[in-house]
N, C-alpha and C. Protein backbone atom coordinates (compact mmCIF):
# COMPACT_ATOMS: atom_id res chain seq x y z
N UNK A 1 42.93 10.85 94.42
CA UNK A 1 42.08 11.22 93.32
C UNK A 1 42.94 11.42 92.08
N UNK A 2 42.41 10.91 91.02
CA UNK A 2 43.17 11.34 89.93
C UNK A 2 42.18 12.40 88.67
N UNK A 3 43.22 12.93 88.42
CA UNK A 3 42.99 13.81 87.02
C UNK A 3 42.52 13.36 86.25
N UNK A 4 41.37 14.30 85.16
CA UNK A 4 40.96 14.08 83.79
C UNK A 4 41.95 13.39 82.86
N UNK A 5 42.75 14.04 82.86
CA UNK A 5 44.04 14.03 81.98
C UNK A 5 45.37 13.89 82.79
N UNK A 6 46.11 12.96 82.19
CA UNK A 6 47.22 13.10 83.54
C UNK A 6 48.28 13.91 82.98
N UNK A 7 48.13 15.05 82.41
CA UNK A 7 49.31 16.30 82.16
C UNK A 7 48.75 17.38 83.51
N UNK A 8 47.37 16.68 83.42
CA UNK A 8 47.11 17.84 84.94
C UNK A 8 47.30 17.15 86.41
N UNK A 9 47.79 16.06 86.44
CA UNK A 9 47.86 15.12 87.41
C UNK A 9 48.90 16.06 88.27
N UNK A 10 48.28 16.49 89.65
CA UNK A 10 49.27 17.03 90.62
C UNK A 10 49.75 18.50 90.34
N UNK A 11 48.42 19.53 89.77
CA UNK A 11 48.44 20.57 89.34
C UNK A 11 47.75 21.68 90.37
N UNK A 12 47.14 20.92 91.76
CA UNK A 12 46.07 21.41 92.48
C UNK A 12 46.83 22.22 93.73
N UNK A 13 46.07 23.15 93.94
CA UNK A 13 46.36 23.66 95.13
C UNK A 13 45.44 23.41 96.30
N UNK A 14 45.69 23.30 97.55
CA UNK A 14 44.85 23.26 98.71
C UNK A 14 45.69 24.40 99.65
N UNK A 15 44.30 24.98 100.30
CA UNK A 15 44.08 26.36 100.91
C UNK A 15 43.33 26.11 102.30
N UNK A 16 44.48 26.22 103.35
CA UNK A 16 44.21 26.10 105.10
C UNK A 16 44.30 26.91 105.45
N UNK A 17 43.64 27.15 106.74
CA UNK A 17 43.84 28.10 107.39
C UNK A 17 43.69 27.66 109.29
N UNK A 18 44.90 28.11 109.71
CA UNK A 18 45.09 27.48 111.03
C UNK A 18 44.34 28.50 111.83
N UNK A 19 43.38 27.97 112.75
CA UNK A 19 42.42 29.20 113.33
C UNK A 19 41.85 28.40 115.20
N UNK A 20 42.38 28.77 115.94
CA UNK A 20 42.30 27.96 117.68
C UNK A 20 42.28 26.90 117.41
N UNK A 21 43.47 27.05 117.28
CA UNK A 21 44.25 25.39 117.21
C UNK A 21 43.86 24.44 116.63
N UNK A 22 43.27 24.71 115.45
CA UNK A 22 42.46 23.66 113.78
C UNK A 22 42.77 23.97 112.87
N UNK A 23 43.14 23.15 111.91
CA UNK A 23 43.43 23.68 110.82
C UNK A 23 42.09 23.74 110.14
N UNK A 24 41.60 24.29 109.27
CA UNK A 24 40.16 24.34 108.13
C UNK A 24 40.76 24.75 106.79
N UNK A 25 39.97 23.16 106.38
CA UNK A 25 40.71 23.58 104.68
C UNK A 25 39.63 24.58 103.77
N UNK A 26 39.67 25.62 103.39
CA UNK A 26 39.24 27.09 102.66
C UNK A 26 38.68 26.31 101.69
N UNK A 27 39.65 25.88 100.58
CA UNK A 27 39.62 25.88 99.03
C UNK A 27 40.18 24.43 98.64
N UNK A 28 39.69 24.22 97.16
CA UNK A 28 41.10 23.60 96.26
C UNK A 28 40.64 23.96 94.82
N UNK A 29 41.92 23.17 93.99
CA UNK A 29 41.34 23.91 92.67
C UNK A 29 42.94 24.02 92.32
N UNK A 30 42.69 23.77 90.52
CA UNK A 30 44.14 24.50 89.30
C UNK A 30 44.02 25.49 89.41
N UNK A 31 43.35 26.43 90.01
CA UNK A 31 43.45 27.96 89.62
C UNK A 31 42.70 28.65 90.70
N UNK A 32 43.28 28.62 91.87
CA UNK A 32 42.80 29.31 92.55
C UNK A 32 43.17 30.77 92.79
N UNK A 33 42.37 31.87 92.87
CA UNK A 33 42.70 33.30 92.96
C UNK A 33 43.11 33.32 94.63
N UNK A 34 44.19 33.98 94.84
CA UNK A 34 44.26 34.11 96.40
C UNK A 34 44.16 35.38 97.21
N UNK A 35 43.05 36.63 96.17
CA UNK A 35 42.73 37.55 97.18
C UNK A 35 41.28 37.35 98.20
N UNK A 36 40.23 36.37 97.67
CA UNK A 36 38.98 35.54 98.33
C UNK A 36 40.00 35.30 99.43
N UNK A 37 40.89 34.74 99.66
CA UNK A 37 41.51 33.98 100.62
C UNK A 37 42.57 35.07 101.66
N UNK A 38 42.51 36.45 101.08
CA UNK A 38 43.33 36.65 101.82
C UNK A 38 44.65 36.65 101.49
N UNK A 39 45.50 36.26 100.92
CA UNK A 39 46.46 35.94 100.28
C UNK A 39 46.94 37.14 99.31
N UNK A 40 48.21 37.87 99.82
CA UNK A 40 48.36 38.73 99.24
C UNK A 40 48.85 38.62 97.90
N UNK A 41 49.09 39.25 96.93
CA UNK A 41 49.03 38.68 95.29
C UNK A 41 50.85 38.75 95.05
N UNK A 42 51.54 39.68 95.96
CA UNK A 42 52.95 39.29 95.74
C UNK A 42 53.47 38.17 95.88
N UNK A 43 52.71 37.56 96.62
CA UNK A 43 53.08 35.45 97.35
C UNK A 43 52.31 34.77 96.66
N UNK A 44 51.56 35.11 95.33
CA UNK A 44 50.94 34.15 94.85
C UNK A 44 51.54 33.29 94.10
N UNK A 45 52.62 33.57 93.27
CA UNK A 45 53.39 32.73 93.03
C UNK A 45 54.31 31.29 93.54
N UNK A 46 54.56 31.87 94.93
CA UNK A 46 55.28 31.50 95.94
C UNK A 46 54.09 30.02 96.42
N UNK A 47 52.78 30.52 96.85
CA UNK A 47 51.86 29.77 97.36
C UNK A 47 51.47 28.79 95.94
N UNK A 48 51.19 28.89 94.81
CA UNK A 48 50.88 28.28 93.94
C UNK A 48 49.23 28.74 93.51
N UNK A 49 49.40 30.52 93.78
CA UNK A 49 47.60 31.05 93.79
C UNK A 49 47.98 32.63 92.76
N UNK A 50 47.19 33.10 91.94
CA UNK A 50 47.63 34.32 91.58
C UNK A 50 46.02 34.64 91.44
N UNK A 51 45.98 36.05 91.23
CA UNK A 51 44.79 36.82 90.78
C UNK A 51 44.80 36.93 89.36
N UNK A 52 43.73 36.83 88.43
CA UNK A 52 43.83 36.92 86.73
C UNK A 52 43.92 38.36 87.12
């Protein structure tokens, strides 16, 4: 898939979650918040997710 604009090309995050032995993809999105997810807000950086 490509971007509106390609300065945003490859800006996305995708959000799994491995659960009896499947992975299930949660989310995607430029801006995903990662406390919906679980995702504690010190690793949001780390994951490519922060809380505004």
């Amino acid at each position: 898939m490509r971007a509106v604009d390609p300065s945003m090309q490859g800006d996305g995050v995708l959000v799994f979650e491995y659960d009896n032995g499947r992975w299930k993809k949660l989310g995607e999105g430029s801006a995903i918040e990662c406390s919906p997810f679980g995702i504690p807000n010190e690793i949001g950086d780390e994951v490519g997710c922060r809380d505004q």
